[in-house]
Protein backbone atom coordinates (compact mmCIF):
# COMPACT_ATOMS: atom_id res chain seq x y z
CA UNK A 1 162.73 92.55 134.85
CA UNK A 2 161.36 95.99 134.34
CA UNK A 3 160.88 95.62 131.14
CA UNK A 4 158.69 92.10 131.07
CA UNK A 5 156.71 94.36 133.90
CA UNK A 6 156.11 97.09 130.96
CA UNK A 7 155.49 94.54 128.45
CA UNK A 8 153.28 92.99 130.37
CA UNK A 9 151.36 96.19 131.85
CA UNK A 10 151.31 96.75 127.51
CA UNK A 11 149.83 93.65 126.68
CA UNK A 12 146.92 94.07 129.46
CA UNK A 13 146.38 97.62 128.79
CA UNK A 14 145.99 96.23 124.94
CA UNK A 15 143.62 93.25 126.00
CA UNK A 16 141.45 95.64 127.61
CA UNK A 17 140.61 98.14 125.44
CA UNK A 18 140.25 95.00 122.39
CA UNK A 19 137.48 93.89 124.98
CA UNK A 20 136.07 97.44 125.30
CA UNK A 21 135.55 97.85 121.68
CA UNK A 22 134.31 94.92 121.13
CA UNK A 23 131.96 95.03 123.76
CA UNK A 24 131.09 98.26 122.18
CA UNK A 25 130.52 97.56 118.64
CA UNK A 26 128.01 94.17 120.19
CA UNK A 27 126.50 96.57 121.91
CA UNK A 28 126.07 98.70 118.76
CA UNK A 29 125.24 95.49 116.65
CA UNK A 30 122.06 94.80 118.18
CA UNK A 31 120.48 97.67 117.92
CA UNK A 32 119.56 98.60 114.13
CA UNK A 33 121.99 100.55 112.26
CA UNK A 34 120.13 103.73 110.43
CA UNK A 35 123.26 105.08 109.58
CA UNK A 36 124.74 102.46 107.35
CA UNK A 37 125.09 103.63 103.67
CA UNK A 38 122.96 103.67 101.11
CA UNK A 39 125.20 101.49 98.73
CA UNK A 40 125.43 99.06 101.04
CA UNK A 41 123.71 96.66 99.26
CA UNK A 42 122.97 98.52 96.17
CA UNK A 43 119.57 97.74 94.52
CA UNK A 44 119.67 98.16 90.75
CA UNK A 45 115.82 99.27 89.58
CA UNK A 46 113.76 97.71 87.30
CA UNK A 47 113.88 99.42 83.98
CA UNK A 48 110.40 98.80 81.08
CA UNK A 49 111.48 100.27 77.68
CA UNK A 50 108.26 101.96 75.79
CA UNK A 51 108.52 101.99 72.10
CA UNK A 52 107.69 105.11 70.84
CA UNK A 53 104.69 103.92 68.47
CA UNK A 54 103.12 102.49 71.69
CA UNK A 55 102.52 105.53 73.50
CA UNK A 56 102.01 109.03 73.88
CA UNK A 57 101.38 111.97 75.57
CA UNK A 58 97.47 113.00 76.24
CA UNK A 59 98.09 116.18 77.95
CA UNK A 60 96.79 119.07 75.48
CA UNK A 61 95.51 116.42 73.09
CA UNK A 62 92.02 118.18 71.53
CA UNK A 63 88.85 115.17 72.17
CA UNK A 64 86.35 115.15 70.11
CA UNK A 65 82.29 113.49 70.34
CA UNK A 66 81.56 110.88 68.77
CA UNK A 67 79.75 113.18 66.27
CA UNK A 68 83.31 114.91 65.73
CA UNK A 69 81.81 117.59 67.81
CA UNK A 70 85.24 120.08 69.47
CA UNK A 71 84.70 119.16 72.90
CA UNK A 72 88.03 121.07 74.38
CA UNK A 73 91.32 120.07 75.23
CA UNK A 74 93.03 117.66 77.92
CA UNK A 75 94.92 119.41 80.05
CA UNK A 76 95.41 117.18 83.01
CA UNK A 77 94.71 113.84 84.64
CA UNK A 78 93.74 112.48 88.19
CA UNK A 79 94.31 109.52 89.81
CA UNK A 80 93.08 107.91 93.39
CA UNK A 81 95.28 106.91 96.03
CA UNK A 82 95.38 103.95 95.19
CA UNK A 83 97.25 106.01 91.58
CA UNK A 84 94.58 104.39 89.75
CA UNK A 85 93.53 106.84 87.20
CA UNK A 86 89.75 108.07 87.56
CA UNK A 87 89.49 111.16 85.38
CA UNK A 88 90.47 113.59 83.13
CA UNK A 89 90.31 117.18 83.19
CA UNK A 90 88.86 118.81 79.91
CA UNK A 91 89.51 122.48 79.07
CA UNK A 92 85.79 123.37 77.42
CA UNK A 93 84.26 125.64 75.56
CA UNK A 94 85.56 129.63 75.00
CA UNK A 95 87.53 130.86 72.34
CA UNK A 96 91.33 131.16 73.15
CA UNK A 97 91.03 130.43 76.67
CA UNK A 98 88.32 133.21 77.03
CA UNK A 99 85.50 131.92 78.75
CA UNK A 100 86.54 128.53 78.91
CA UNK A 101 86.23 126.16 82.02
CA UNK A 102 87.35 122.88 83.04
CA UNK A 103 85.22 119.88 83.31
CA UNK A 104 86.12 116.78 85.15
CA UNK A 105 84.99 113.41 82.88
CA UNK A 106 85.36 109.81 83.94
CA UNK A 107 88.34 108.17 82.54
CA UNK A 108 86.07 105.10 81.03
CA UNK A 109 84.38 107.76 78.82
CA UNK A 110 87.11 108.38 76.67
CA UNK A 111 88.63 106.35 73.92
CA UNK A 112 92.20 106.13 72.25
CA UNK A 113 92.91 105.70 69.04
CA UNK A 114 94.77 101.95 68.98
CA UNK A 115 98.59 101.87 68.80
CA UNK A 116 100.69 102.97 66.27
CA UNK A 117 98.07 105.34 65.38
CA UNK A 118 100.11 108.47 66.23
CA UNK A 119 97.59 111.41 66.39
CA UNK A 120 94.34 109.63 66.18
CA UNK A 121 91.55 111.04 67.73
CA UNK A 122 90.74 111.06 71.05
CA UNK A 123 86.82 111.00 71.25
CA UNK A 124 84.34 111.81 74.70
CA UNK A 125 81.12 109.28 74.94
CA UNK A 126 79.60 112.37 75.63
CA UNK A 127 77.70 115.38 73.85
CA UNK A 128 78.14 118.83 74.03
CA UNK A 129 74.95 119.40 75.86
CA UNK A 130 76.22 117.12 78.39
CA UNK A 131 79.57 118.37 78.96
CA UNK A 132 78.09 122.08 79.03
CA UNK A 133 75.50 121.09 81.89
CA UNK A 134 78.37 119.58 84.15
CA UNK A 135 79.48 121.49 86.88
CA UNK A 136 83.23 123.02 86.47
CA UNK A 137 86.24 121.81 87.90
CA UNK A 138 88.04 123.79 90.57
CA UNK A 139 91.24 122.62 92.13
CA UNK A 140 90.75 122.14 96.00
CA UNK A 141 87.10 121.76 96.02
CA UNK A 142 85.04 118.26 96.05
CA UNK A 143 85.22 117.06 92.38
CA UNK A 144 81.95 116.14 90.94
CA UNK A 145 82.83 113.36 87.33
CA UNK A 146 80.64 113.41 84.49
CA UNK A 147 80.53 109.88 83.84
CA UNK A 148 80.38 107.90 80.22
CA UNK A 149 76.44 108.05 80.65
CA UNK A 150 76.53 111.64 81.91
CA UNK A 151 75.55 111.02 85.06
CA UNK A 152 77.23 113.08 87.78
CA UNK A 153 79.33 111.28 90.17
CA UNK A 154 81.73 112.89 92.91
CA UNK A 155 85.17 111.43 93.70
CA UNK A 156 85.36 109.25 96.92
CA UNK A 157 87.80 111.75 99.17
């Protein structure tokens, strides 16, 4: 008789810690899990394959006017916050980086040679007059674009 009294004593001692934890993990069920891995439900990405003849890199590409006047060098590119691209930043003028500056034109104003056209030229709607009036781009200040009809416009902030 002991022994059914131990069994038994088992057997509830068993039932009520199965009810604890599940009445645990329901509890922990309904409130969102943060903690659950991140290959949970793994998400594979979406993958575009650029041929090689379609693109290419701009950055330290030399533009040139339409009258195939030197009008500097690319040397980097901003975009909104939106990540739509609104201008480039042209290294002008100098002579080996001496005396140079950088001038901030409107992305419209320039045009790429068509693709498969590797190391076309990139020309500026713009004249050297133009581009040498502009105002020069620093990083951290307001930036003032000198659009395709050289008109001076600054960037919304």
């Amino acid at each position: 008789m002991r022994g059914d009294h131990r069994r038994a004593m088992g057997i509830a001692a068993l039932l009520t810690l199965t009810v604890a934890i599940t009445a645990a993990l329901a509890e922990n069920g309904a409130a969102p899990d943060n903690t659950a891995p991140a290959t949970a439900n793994p998400v594979t990405p979406e993958v575009t394959i650029l041929n090689k003849h379609e693109v290419e890199s701009i950055l330290g590409r030399d533009v040139r006017s339409a009258t195939d006047e030197n009008m500097g060098r690319i040397v980097d590119v901003l975009v909104d916050r939106r990540g739509q691209v609104r201008a480039a930043i042209i290294d002008f003028g100098g002579f080996l980086g001496v005396g140079s500056r950088k001038i901030a034109v409107d992305w419209n104003a320039l045009h790429f040679p068509a693709p498969g056209k590797p190391g076309g030229r990139i020309t500026l709607e713009l004249n050297r007059d133009q581009v040498n009036a502009a105002p020069a781009y620093q990083e951290g200040k307001p930036v003032v674009v000198l659009g395709a009809l050289g008109k001076l416009e600054p960037l919304p902030e």
